[in-house]
C-alpha atoms as a PDB file:
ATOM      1  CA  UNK A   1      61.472  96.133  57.590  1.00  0.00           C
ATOM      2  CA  UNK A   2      63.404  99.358  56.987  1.00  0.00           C
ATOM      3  CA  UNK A   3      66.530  99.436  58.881  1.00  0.00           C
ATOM      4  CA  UNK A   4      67.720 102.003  57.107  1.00  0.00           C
ATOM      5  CA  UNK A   5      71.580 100.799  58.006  1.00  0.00           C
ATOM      6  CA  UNK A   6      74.570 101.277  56.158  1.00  0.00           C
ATOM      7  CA  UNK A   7      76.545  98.632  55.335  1.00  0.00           C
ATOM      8  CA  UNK A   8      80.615  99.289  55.967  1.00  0.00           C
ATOM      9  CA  UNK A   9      81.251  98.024  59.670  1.00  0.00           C
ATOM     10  CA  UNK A  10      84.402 100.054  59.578  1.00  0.00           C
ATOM     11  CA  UNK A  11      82.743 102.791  61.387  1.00  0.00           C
ATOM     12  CA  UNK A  12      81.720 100.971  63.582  1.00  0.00           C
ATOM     13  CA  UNK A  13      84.882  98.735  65.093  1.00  0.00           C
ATOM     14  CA  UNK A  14      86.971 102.135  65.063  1.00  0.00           C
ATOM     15  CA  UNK A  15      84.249 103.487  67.360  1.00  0.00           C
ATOM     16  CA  UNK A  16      84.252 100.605  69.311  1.00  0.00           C
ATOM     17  CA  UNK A  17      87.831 100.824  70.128  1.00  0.00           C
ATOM     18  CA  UNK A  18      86.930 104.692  71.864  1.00  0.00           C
ATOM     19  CA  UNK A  19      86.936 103.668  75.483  1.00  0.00           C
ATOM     20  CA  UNK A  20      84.192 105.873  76.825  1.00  0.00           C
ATOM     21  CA  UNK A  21      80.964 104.096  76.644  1.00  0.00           C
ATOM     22  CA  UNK A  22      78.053 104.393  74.232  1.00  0.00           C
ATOM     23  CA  UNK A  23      74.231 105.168  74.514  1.00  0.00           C
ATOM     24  CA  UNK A  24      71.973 104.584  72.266  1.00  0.00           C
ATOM     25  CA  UNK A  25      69.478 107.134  71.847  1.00  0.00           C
ATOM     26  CA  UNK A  26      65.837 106.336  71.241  1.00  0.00           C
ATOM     27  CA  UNK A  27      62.958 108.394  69.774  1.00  0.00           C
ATOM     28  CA  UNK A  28      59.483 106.817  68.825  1.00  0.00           C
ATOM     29  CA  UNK A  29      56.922 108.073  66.976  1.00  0.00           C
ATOM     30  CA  UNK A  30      53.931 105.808  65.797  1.00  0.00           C
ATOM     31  CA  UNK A  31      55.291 105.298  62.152  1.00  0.00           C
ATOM     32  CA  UNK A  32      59.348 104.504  63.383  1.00  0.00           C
ATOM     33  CA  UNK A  33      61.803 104.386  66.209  1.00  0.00           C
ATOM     34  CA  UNK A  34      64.717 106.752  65.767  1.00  0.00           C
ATOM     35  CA  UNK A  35      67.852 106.326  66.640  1.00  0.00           C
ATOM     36  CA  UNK A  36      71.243 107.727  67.325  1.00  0.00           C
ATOM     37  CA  UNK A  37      73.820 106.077  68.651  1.00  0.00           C
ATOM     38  CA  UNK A  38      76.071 108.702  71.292  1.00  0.00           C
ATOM     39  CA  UNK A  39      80.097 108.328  72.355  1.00  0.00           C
ATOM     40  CA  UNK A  40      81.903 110.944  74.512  1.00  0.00           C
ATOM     41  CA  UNK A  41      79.008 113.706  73.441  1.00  0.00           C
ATOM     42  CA  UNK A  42      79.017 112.801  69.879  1.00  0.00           C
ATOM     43  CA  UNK A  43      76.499 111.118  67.462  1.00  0.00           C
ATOM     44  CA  UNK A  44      78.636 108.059  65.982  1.00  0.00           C
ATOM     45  CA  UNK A  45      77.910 108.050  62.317  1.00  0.00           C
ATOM     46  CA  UNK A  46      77.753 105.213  59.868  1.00  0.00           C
ATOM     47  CA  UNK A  47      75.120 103.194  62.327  1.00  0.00           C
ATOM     48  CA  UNK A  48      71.595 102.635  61.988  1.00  0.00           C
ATOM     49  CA  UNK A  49      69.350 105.652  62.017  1.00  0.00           C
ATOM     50  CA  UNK A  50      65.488 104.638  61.655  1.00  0.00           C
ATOM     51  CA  UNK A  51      63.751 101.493  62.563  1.00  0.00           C
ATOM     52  CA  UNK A  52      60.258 101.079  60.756  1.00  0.00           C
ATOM     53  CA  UNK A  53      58.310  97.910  62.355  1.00  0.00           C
ATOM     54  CA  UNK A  54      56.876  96.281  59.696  1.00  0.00           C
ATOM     55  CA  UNK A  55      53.436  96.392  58.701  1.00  0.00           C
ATOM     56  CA  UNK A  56      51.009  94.300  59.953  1.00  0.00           C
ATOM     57  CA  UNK A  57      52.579  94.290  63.076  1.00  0.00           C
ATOM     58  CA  UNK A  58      49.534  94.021  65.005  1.00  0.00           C
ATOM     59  CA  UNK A  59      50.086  89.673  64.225  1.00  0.00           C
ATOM     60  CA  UNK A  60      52.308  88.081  67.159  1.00  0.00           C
ATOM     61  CA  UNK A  61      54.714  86.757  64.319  1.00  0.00           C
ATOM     62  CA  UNK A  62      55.464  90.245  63.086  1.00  0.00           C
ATOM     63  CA  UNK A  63      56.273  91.644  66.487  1.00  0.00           C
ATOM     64  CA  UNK A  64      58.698  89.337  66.881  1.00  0.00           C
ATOM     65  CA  UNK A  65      60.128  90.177  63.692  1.00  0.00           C
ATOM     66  CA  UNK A  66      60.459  93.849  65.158  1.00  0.00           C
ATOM     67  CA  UNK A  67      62.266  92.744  68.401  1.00  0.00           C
ATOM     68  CA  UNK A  68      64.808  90.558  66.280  1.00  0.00           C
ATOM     69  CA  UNK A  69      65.789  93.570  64.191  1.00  0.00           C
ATOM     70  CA  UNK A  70      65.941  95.962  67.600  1.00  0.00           C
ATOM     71  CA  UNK A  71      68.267  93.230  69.426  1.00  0.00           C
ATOM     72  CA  UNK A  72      70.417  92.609  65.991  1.00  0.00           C
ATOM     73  CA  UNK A  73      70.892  96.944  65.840  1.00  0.00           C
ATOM     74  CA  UNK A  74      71.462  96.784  69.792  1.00  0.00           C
ATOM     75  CA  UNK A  75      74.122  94.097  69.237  1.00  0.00           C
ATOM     76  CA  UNK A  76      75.509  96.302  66.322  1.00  0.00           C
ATOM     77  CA  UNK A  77      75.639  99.296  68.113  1.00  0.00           C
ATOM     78  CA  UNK A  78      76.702  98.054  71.618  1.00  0.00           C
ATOM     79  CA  UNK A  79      75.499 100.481  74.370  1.00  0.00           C
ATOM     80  CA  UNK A  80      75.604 100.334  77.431  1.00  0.00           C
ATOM     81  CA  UNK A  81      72.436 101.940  78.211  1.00  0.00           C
ATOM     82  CA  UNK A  82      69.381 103.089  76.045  1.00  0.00           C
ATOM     83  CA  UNK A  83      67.944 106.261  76.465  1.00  0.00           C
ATOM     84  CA  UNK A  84      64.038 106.674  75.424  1.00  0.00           C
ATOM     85  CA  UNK A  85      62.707 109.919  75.321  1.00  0.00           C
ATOM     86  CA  UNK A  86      58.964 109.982  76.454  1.00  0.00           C
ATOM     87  CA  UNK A  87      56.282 111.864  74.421  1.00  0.00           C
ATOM     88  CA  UNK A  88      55.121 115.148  75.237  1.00  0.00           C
ATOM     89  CA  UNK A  89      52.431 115.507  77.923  1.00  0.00           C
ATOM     90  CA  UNK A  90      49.857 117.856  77.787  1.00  0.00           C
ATOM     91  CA  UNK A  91      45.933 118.677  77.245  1.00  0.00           C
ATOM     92  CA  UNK A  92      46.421 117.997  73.377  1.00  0.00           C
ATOM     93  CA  UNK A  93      46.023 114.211  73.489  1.00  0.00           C
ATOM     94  CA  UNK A  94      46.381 112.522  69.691  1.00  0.00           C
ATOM     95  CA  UNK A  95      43.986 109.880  68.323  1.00  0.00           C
ATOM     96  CA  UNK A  96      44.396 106.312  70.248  1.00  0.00           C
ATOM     97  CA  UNK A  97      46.249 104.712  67.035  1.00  0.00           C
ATOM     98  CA  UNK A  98      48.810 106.741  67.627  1.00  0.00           C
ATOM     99  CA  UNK A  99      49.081 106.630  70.675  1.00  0.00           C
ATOM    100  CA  UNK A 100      48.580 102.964  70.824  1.00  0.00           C
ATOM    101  CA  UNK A 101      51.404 102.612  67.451  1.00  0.00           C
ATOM    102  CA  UNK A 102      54.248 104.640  69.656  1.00  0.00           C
ATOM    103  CA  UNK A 103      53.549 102.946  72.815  1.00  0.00           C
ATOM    104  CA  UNK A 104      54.050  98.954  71.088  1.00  0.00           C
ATOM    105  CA  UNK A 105      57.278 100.236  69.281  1.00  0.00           C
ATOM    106  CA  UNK A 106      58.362 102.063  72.682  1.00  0.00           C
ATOM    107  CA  UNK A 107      57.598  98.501  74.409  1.00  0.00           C
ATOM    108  CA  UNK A 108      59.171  96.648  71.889  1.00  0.00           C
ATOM    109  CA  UNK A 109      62.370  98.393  71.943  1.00  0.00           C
ATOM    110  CA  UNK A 110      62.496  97.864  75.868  1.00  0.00           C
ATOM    111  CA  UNK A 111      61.443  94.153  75.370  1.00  0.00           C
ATOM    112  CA  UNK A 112      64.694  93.634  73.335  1.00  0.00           C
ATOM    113  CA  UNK A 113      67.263  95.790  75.410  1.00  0.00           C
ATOM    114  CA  UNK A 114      65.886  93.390  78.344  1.00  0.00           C
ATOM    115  CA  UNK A 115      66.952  90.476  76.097  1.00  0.00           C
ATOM    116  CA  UNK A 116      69.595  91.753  75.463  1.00  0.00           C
ATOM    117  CA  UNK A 117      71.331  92.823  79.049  1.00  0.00           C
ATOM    118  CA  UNK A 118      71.194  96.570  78.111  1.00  0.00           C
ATOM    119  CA  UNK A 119      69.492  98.727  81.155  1.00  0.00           C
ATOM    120  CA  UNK A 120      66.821 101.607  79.453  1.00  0.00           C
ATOM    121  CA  UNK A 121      66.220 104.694  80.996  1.00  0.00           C
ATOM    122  CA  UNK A 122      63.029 106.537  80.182  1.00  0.00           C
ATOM    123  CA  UNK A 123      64.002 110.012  80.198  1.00  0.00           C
ATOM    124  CA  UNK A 124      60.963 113.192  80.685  1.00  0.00           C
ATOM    125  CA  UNK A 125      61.884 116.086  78.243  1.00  0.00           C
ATOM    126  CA  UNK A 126      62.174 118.159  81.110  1.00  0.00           C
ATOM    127  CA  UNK A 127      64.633 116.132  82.543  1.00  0.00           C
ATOM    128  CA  UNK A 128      66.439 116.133  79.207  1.00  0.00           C
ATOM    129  CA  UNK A 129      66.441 119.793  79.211  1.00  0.00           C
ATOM    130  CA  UNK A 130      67.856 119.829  82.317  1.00  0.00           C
ATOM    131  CA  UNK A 131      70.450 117.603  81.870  1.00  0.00           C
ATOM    132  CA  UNK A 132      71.995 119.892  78.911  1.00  0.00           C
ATOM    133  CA  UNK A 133      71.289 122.799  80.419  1.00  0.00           C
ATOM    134  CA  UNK A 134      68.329 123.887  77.746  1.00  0.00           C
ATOM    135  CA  UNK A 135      66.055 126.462  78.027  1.00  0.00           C
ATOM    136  CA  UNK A 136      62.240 125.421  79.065  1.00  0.00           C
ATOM    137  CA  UNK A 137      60.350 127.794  76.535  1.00  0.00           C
ATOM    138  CA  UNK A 138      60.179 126.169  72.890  1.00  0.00           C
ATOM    139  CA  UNK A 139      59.460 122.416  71.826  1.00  0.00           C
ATOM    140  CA  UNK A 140      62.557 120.489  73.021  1.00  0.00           C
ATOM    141  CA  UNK A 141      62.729 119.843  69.169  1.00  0.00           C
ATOM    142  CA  UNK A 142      63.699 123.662  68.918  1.00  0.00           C
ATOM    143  CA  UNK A 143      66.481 123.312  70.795  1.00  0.00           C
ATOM    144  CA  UNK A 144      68.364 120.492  68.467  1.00  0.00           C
ATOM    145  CA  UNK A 145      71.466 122.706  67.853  1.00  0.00           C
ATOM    146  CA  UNK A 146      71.984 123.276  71.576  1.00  0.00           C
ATOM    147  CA  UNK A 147      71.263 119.826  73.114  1.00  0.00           C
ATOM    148  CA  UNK A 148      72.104 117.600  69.908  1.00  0.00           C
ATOM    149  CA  UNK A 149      74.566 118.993  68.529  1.00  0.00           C
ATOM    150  CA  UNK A 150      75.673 118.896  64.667  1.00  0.00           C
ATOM    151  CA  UNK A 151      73.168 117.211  62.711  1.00  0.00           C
ATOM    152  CA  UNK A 152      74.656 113.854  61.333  1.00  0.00           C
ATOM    153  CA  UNK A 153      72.947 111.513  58.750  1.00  0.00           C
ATOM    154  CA  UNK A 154      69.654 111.160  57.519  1.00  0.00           C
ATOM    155  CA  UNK A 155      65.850 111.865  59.809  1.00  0.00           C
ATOM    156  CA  UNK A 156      67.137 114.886  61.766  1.00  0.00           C
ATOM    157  CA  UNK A 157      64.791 117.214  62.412  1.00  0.00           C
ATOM    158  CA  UNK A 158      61.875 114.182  62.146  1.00  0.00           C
ATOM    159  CA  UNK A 159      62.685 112.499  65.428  1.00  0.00           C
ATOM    160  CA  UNK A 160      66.449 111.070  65.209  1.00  0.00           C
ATOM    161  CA  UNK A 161      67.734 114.710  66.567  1.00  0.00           C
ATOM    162  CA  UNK A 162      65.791 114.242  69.686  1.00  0.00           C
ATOM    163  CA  UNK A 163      67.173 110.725  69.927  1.00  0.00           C
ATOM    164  CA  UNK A 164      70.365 112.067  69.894  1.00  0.00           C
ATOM    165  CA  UNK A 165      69.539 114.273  72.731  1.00  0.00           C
ATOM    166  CA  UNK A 166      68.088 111.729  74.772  1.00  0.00           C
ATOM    167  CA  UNK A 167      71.348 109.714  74.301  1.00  0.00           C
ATOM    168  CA  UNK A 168      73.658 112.917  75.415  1.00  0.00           C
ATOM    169  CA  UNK A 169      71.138 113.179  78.488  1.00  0.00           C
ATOM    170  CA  UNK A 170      72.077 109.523  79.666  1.00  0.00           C
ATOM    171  CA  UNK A 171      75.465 110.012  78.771  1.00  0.00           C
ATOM    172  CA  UNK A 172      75.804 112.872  80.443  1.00  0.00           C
ATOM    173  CA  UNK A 173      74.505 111.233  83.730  1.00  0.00           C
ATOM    174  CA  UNK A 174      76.368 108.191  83.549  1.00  0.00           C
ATOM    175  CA  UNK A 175      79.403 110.191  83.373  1.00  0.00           C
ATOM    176  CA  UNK A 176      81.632 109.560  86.480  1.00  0.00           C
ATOM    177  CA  UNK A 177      81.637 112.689  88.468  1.00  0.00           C
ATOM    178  CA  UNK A 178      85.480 114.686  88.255  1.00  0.00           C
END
């Protein structure tokens, strides 16, 4: 398993102590889920950024494995809500393995936010756009600067940028109105 994580938890307990809540942002693709943890419209740094399930995960035991990790991250972390981007729709559909790969580590993640109290909100890209005000033309992925804002650690531009996004999104609608 790749949790990609860093290890100083100081990060995280002075983050904690911020008293506007925190999304976690999810991004799947079928090789990882990426994610980026949001607080008062910024990415929180120092927290985990990729999830890879491990291989072989097609075995019961192994998914398992994969849900542990997600609820140990989630318990980390300590949203309030998770945000999961869905994939892009369209006439280009991609080969069944990945399609299949993305939807178990999409499920997974969801399994393990039940488990763990946290509601998940499965946000469109067009609603995401929406919700920061983002122009429709381009891949949302285009738009990273705009809806993300300043890239912070590793996996970017390879899915934890749109993560981030997604996060903002919820955030942004979970905001009490003022």
């Amino acid at each position: 398993m790749d949790g990609d994580e860093t290890s100083g938890t100081a990060a995280l307990d002075s983050a904690n102590q911020n008293a506007s809540a925190r999304i976690l942002g999810v991004n799947c693709d079928p090789h990882a889920a990426f994610l980026a943890a949001v607080q008062g419209g910024a990415v929180v740094d120092g927290l985990p950024e990729r999830l890879k399930p491990p291989e072989g995960m097609e075995l019961g035991d192994r998914l398992l494995e994969f849900v542990d990790e997600v609820r140990r991250v989630i318990g980390r972390v300590g949203p309030s809500r998770v945000g999961m981007l869905l994939p892009e729709s369209g006439k280009h559909q991609p080969p069944h393995k990945s399609i299949s790969s993305r939807v178990t580590i999409e499920t997974l993640v969801r399994v393990a936010a039940a488990q763990e109290g946290v509601p998940v909100d499965l946000l469109a890209r067009a609603t995401v756009r929406a919700r920061l005000q983002l122009p429709k033309k381009g891949a949302l992925s285009t738009h990273l600067d705009a809806g993300a804002g300043p890239p912070v650690g590793k996996y970017w531009t390879t899915g934890r940028g749109l993560a981030a996004m997604v996060g903002r999104a919820v955030e942004v609608d979970s905001a009490p109105a003022g």
